[in-house]
C-alpha atoms as a PDB file:
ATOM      1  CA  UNK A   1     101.351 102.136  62.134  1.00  0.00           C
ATOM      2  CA  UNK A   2      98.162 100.482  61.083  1.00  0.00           C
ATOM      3  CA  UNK A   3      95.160  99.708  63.127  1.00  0.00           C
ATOM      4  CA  UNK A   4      94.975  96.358  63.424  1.00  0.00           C
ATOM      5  CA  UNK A   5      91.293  94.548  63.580  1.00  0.00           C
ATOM      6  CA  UNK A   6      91.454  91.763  65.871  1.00  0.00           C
ATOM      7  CA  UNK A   7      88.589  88.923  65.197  1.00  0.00           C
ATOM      8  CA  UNK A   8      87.911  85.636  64.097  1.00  0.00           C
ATOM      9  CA  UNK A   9      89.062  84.600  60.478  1.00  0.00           C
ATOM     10  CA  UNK A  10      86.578  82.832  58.873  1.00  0.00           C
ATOM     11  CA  UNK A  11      87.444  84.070  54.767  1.00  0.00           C
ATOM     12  CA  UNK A  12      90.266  81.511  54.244  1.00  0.00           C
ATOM     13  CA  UNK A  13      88.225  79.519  52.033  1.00  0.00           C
ATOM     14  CA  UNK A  14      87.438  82.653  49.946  1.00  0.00           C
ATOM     15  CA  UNK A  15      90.554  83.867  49.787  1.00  0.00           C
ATOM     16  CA  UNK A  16      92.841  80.816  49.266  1.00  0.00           C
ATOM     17  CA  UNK A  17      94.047  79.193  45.622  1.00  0.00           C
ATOM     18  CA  UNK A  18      94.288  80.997  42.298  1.00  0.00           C
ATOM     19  CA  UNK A  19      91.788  83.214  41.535  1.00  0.00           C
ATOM     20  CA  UNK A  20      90.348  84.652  37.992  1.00  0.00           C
ATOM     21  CA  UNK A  21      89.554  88.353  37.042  1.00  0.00           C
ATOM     22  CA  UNK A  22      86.460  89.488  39.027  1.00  0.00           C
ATOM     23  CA  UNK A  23      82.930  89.260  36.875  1.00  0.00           C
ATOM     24  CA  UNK A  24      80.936  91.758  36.363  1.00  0.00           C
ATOM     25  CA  UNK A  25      77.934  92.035  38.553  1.00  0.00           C
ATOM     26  CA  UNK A  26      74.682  91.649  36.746  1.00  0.00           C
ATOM     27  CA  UNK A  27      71.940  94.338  37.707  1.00  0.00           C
ATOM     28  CA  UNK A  28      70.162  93.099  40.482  1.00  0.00           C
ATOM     29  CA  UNK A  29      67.655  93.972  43.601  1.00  0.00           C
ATOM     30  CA  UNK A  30      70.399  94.413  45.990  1.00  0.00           C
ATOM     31  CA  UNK A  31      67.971  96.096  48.380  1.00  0.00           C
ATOM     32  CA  UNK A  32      65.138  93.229  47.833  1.00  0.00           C
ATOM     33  CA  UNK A  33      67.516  90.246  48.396  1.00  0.00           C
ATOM     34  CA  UNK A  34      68.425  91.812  51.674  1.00  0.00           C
ATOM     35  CA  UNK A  35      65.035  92.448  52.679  1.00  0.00           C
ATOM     36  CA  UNK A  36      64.406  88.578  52.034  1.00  0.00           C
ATOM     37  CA  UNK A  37      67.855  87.668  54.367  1.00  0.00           C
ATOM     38  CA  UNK A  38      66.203  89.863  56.928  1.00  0.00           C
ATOM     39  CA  UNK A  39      62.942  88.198  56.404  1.00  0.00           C
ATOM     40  CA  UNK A  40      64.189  85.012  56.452  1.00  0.00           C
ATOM     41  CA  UNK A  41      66.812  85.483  59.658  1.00  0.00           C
ATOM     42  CA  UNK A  42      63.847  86.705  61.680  1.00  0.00           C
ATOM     43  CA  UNK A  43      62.045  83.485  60.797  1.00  0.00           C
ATOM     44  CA  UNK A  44      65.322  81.343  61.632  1.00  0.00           C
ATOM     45  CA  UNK A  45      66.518  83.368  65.030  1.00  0.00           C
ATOM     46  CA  UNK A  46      63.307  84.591  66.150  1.00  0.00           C
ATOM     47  CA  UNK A  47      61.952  88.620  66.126  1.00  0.00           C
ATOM     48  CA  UNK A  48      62.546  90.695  68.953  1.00  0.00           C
ATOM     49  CA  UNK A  49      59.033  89.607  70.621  1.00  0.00           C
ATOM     50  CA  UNK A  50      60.144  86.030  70.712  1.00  0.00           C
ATOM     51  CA  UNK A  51      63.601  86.672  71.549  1.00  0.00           C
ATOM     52  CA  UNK A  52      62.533  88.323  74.794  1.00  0.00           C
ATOM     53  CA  UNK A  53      60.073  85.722  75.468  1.00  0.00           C
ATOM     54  CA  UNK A  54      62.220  82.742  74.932  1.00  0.00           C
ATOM     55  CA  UNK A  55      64.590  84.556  77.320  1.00  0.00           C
ATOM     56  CA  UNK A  56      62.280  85.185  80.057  1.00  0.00           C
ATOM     57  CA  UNK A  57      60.770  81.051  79.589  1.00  0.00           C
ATOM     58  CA  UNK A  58      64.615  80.774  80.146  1.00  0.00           C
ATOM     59  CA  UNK A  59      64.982  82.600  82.956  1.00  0.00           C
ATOM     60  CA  UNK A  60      62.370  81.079  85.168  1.00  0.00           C
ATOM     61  CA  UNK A  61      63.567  77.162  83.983  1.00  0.00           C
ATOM     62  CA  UNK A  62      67.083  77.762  84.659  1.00  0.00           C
ATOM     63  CA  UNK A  63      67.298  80.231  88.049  1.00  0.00           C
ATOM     64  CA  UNK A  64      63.686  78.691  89.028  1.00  0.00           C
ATOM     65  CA  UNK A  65      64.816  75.350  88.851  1.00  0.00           C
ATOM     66  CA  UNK A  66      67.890  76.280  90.658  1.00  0.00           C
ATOM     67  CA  UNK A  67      66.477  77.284  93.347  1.00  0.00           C
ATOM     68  CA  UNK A  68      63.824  73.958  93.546  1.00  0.00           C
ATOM     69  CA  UNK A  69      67.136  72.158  93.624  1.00  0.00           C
ATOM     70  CA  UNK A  70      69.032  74.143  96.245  1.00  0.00           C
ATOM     71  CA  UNK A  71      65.982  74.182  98.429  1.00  0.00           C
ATOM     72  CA  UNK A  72      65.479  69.961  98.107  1.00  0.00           C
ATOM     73  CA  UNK A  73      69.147  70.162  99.636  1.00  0.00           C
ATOM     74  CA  UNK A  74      67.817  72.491 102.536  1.00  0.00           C
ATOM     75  CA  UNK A  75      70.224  75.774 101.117  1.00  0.00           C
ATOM     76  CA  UNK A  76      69.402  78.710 100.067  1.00  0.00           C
ATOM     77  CA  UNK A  77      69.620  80.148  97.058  1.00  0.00           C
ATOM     78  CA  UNK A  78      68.619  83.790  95.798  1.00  0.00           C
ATOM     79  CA  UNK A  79      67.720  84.303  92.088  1.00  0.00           C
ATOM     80  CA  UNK A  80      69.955  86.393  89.974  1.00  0.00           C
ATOM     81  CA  UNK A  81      67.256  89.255  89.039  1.00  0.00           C
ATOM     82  CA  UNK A  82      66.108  88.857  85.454  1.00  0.00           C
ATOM     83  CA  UNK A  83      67.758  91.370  83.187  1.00  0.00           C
ATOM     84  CA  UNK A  84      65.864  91.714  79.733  1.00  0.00           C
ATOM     85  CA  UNK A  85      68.878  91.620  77.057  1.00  0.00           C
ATOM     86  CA  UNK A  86      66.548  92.528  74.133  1.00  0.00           C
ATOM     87  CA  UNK A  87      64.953  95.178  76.049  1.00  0.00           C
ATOM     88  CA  UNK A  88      66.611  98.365  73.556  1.00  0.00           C
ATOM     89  CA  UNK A  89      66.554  96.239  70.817  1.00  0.00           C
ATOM     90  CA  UNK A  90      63.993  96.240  67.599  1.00  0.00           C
ATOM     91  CA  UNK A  91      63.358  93.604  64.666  1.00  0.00           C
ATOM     92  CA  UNK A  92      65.733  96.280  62.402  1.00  0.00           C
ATOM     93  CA  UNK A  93      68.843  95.169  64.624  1.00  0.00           C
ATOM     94  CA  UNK A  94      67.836  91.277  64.636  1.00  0.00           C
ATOM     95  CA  UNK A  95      68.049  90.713  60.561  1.00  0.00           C
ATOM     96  CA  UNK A  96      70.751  89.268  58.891  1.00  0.00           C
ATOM     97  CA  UNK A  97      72.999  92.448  59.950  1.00  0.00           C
ATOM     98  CA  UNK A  98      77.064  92.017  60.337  1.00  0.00           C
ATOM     99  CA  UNK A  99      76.845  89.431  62.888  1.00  0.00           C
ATOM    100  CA  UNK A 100      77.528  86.677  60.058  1.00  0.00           C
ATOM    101  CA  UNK A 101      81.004  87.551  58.756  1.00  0.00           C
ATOM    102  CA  UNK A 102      79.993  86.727  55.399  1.00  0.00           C
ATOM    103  CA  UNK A 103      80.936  88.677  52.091  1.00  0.00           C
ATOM    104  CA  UNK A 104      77.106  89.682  51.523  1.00  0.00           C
ATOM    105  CA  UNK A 105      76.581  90.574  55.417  1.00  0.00           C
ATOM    106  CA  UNK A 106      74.523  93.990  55.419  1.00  0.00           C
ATOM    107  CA  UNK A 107      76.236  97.186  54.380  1.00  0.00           C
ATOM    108  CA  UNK A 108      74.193  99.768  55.644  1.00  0.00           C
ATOM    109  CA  UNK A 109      74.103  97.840  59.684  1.00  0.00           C
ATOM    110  CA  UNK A 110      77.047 100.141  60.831  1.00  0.00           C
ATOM    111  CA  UNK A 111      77.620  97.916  63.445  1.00  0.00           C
ATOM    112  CA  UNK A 112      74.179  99.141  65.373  1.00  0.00           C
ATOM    113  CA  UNK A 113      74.236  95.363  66.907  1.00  0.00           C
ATOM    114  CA  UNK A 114      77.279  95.559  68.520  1.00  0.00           C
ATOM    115  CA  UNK A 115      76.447  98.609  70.567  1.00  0.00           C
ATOM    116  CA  UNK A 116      73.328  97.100  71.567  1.00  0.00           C
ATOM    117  CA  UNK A 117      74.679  93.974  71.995  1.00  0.00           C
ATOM    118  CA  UNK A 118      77.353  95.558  74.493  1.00  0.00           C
ATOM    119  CA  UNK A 119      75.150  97.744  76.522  1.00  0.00           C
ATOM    120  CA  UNK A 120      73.253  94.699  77.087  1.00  0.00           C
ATOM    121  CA  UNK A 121      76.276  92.724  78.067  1.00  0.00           C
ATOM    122  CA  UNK A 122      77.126  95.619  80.538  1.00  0.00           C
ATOM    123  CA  UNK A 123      73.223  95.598  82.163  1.00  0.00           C
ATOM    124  CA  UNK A 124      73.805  91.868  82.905  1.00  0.00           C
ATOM    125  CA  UNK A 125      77.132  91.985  84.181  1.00  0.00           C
ATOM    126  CA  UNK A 126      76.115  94.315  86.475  1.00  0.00           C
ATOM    127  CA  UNK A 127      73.255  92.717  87.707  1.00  0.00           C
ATOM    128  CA  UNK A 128      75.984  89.862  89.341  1.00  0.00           C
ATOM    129  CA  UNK A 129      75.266  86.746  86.891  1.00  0.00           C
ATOM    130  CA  UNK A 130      78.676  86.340  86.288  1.00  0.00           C
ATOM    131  CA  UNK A 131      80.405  87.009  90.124  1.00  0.00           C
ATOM    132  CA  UNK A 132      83.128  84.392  89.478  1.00  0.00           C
ATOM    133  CA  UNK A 133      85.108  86.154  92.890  1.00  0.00           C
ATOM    134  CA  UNK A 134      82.162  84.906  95.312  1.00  0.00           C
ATOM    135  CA  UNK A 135      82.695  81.144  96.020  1.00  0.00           C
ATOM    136  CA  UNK A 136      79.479  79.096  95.186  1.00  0.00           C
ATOM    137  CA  UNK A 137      77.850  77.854  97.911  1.00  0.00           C
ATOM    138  CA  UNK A 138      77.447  74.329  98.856  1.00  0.00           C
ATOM    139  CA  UNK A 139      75.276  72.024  96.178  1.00  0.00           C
ATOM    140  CA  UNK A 140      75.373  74.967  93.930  1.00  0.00           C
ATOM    141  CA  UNK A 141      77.581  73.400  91.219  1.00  0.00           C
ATOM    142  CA  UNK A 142      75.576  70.011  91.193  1.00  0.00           C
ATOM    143  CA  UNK A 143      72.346  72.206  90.741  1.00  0.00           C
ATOM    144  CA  UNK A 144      73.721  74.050  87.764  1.00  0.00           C
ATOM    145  CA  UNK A 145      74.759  70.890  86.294  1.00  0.00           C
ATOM    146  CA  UNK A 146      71.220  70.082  85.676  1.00  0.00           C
ATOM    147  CA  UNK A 147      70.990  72.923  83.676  1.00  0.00           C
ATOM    148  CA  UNK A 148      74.388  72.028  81.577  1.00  0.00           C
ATOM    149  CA  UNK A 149      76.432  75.202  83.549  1.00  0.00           C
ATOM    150  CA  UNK A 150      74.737  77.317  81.267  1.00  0.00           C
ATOM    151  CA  UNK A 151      73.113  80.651  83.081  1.00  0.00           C
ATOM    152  CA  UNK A 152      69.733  82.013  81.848  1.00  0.00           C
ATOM    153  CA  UNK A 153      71.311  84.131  79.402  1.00  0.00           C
ATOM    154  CA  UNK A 154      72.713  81.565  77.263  1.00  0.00           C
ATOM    155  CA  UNK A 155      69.223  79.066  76.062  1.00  0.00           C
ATOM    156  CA  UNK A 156      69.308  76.667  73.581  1.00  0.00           C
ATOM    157  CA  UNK A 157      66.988  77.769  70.588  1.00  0.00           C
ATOM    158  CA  UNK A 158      63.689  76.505  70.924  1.00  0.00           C
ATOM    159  CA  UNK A 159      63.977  73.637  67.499  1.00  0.00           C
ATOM    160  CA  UNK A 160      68.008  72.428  66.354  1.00  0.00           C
ATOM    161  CA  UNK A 161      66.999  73.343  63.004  1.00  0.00           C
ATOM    162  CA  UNK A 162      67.859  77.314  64.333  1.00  0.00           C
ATOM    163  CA  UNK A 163      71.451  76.423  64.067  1.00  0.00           C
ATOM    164  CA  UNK A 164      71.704  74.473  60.978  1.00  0.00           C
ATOM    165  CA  UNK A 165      69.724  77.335  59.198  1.00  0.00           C
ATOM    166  CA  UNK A 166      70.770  80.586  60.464  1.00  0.00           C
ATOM    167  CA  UNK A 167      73.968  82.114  58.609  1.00  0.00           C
ATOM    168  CA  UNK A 168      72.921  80.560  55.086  1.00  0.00           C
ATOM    169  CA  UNK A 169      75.918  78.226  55.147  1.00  0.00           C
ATOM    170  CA  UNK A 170      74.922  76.327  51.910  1.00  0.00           C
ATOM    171  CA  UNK A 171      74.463  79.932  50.096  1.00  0.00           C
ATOM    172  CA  UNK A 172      78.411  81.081  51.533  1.00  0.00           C
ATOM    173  CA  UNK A 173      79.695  78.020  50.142  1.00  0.00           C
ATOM    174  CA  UNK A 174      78.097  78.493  46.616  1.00  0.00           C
ATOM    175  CA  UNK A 175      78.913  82.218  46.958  1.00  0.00           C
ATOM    176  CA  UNK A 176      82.509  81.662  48.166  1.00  0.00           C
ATOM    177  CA  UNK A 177      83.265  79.352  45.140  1.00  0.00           C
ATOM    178  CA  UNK A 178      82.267  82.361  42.515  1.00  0.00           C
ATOM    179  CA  UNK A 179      85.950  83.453  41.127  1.00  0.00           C
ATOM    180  CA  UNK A 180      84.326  86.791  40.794  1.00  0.00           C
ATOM    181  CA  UNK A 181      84.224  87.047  44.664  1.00  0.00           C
ATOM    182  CA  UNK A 182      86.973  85.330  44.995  1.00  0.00           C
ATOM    183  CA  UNK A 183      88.915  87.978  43.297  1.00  0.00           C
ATOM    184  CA  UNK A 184      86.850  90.891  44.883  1.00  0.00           C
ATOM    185  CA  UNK A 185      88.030  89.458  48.207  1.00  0.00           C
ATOM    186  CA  UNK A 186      91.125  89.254  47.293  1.00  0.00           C
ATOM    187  CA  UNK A 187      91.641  92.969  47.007  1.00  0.00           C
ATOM    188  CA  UNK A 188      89.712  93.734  50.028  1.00  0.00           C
ATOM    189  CA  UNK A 189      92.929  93.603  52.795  1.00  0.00           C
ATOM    190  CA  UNK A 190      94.542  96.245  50.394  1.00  0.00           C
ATOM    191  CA  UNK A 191      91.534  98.201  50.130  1.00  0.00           C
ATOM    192  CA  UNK A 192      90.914  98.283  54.166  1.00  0.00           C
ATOM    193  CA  UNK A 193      94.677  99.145  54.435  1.00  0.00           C
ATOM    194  CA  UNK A 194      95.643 101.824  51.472  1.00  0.00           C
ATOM    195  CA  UNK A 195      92.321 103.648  51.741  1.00  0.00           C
ATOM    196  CA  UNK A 196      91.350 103.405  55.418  1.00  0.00           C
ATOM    197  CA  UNK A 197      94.869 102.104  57.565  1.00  0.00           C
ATOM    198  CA  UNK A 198      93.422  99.071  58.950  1.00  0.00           C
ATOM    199  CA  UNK A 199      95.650  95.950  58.913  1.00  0.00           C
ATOM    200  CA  UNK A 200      93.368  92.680  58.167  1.00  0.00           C
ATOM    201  CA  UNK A 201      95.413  89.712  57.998  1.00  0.00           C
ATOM    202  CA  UNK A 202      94.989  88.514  55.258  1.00  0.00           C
ATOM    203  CA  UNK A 203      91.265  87.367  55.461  1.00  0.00           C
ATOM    204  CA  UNK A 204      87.375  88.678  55.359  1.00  0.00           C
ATOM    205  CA  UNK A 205      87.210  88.875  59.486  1.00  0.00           C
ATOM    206  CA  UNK A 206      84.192  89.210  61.159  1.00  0.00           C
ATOM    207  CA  UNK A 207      84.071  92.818  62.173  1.00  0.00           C
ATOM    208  CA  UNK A 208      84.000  93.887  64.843  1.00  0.00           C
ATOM    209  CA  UNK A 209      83.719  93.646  68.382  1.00  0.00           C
ATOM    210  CA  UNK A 210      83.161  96.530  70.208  1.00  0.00           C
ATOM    211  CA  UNK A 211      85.750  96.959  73.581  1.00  0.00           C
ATOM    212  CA  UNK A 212      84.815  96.124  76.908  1.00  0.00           C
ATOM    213  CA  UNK A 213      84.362  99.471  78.307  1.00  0.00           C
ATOM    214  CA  UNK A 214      82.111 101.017  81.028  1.00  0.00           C
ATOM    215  CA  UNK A 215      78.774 101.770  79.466  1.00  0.00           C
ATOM    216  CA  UNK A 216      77.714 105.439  78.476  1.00  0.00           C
ATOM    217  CA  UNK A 217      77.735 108.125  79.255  1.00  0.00           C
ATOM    218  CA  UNK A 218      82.235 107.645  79.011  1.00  0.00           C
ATOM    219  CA  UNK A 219      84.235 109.502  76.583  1.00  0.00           C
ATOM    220  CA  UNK A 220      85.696 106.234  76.065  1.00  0.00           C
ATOM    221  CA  UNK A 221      82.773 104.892  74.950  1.00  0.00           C
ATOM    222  CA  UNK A 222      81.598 107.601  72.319  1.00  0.00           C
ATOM    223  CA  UNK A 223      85.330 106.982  70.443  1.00  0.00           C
ATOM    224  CA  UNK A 224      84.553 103.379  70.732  1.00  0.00           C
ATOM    225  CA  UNK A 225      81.209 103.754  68.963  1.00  0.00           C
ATOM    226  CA  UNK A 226      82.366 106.169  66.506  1.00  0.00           C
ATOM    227  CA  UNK A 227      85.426 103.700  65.681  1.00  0.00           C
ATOM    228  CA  UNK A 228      82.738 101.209  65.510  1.00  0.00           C
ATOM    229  CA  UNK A 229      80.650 102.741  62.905  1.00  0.00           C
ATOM    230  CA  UNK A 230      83.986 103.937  60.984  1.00  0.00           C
ATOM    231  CA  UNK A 231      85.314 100.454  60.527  1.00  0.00           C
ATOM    232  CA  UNK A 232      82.166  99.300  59.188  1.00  0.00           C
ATOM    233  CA  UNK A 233      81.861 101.946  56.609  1.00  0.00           C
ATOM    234  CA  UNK A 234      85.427 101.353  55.084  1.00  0.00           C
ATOM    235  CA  UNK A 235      84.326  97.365  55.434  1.00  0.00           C
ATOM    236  CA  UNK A 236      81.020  98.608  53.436  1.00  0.00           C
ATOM    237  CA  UNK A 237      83.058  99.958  50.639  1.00  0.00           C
ATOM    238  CA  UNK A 238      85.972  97.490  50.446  1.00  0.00           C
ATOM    239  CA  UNK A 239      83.658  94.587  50.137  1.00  0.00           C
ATOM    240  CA  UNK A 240      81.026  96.184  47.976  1.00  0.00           C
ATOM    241  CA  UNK A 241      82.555  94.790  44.711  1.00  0.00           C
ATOM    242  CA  UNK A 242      82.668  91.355  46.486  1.00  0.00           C
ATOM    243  CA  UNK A 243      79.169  92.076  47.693  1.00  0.00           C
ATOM    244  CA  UNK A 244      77.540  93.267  44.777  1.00  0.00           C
ATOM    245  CA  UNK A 245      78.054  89.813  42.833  1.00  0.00           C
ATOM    246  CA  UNK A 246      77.348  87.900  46.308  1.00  0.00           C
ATOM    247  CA  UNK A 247      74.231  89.321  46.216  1.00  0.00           C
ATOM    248  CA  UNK A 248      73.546  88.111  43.170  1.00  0.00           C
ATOM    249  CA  UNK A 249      74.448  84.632  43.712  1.00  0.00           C
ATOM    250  CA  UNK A 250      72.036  84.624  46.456  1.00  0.00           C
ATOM    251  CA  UNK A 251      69.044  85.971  44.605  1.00  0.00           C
ATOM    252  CA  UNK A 252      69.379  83.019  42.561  1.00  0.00           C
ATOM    253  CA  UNK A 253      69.150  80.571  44.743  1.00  0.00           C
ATOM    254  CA  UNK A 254      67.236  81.990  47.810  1.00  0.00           C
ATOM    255  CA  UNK A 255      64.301  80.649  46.360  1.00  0.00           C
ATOM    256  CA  UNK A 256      65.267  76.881  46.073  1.00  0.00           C
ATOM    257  CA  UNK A 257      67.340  77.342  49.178  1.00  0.00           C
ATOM    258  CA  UNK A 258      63.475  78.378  51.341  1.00  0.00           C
ATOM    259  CA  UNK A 259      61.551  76.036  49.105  1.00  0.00           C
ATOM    260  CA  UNK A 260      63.972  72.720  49.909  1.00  0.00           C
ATOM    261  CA  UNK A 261      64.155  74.050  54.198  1.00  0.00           C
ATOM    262  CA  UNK A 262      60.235  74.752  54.090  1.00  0.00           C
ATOM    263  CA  UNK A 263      59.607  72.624  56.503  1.00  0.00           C
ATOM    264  CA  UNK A 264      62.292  73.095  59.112  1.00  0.00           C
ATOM    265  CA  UNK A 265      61.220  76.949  58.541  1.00  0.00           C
ATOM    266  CA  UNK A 266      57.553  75.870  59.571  1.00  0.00           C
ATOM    267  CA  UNK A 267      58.620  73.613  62.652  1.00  0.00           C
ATOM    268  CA  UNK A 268      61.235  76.513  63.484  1.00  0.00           C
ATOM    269  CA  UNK A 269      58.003  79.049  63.616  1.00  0.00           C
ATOM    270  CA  UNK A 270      56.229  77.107  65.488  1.00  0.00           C
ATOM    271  CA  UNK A 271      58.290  76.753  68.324  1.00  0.00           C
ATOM    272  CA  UNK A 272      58.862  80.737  68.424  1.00  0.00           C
ATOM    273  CA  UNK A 273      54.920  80.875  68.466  1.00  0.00           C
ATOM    274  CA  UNK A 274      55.430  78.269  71.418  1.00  0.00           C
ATOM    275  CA  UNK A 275      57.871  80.745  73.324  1.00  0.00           C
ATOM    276  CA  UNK A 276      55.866  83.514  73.236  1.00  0.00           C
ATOM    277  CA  UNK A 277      52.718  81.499  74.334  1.00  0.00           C
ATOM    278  CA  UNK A 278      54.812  79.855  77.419  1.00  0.00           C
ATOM    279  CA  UNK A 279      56.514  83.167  78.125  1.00  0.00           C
ATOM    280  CA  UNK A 280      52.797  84.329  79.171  1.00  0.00           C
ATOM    281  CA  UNK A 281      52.174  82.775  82.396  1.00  0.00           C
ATOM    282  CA  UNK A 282      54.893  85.097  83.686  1.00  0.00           C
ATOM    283  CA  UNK A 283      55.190  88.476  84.231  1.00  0.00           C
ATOM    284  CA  UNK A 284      58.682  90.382  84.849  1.00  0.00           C
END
């Protein structure tokens, strides 16, 4: 029976319709244009320096002013104790990556995110953020509505234009309209299933999330990694063909696509530059 990937679909588009044979991929700086998504992500979703800062601003607005608020009601409150998520984490795994679920998402990432990403996860669950079994105490709820219910580890990004920018959406919906890719993806479910047994139904998924298991060291945990790593490098080869024209879609048009969002890139910089200046006054 085939393995069976289980995530979000997000290639319908791609994949639906009549497609024509798959072009030819010009020659291009595969290596160059993915430099310049890296490049450009880090701009858009912040480096690892301001990532950790605009965490840590976080942390002392939402848990500091939660406790302000419980103490104005005369309760007390004890802070959660600040767990760095970024702390393992380098600018390398914060580029454009395989986070994106898009055809020209990085093929050479391996899925090096999502282990990071869950051994993070694991260092803040166990530091008690999320104890859903212990009821809240009195006043608690109305306090946390100031802050939108959202815990520390969950910020808004420091300017709105971080959401409209990050993934590229105008480049995947100039990319996903190429019949080349079209047709590339089409062939990719057989691919993943004839060459490597895993069922994708029917759709470019965004692989893959890692299980929930107890962090390392756990036998469990090795096979997940090592399933992790061998997904991603029958993904890497199945979608190459898409990828390879993708890619050079994109280097067409990255340059327009910075030149016409100069500006929200500048404002976006500026308020990383903010974080990490706030993110000074405290020291964790």
């Amino acid at each position: 029976m085939g393995r069976r990937i289980v995530a979000a679909l997000i290639w319908a588009m791609v994949l639906a319709g009549t497609v024509s044979p798959a072009a030819g991929a010009e020659a291009v700086d595969s290596a160059g244009v993915a430099a310049r998504l890296d490049r450009l992500t880090l701009e858009i979703s912040g480096n690892v320096v301001e990532r950790r800062a605009h965490l840590l601003v976080n942390y002392h607005r939402v848990e500091g002013g939660i406790e302000a608020c419980m103490r104005d009601l005369g309760k007390p409150y004890q802070r959660h104790p600040y767990v760095d998520f970024y702390r393992d984490f380098t600018d390398a795994e914060l580029g454009f990556g395989t986070g994106y679920g898009t055809v020209f998402d990085s093929l050479t990432d391996r899925g090096r995110i999502q282990v990071l990403n869950e051994q993070a996860a694991a260092r803040v669950w166990e530091s008690g953020l999320y104890d859903y079994a212990t009821p809240p105490a009195p006043g608690l709820d109305g306090c946390r509505e100031r802050f939108g219910n959202r815990d520390y580890q969950d910020p808004e990004p420091p300017h709105p234009a971080v959401d409209q920018l990050s993934g590229f959406a105008e480049l995947v919906t100039i990319v996903s309209r190429d019949p080349g890719v079209r047709d590339g993806m089409r062939h990719y479910p057989k691919c993943m299933k004839q060459r490597y047994g895993y069922d994708v139904p029917g759709e470019r998924t965004d692989l893959l999330f890692a299980p929930r298991l107890d962090p390392p060291p756990n036998p469990g945990w090795d096979q997940a990694v090592a399933e992790i790593a061998a997904i991603h490098a029958a993904d890497a080869d199945c979608r190459r063909p898409a990828y390879d024209i993708a890619v050079r879609i994109v280097g067409e048009h990255l340059d327009d696509w910075e030149k016409r969002h100069r500006s929200e890139l500048d404002a976006v910089r500026a308020a990383w530059r903010q974080r990490v200046r706030e993110a000074q006054r405290y020291h964790n």
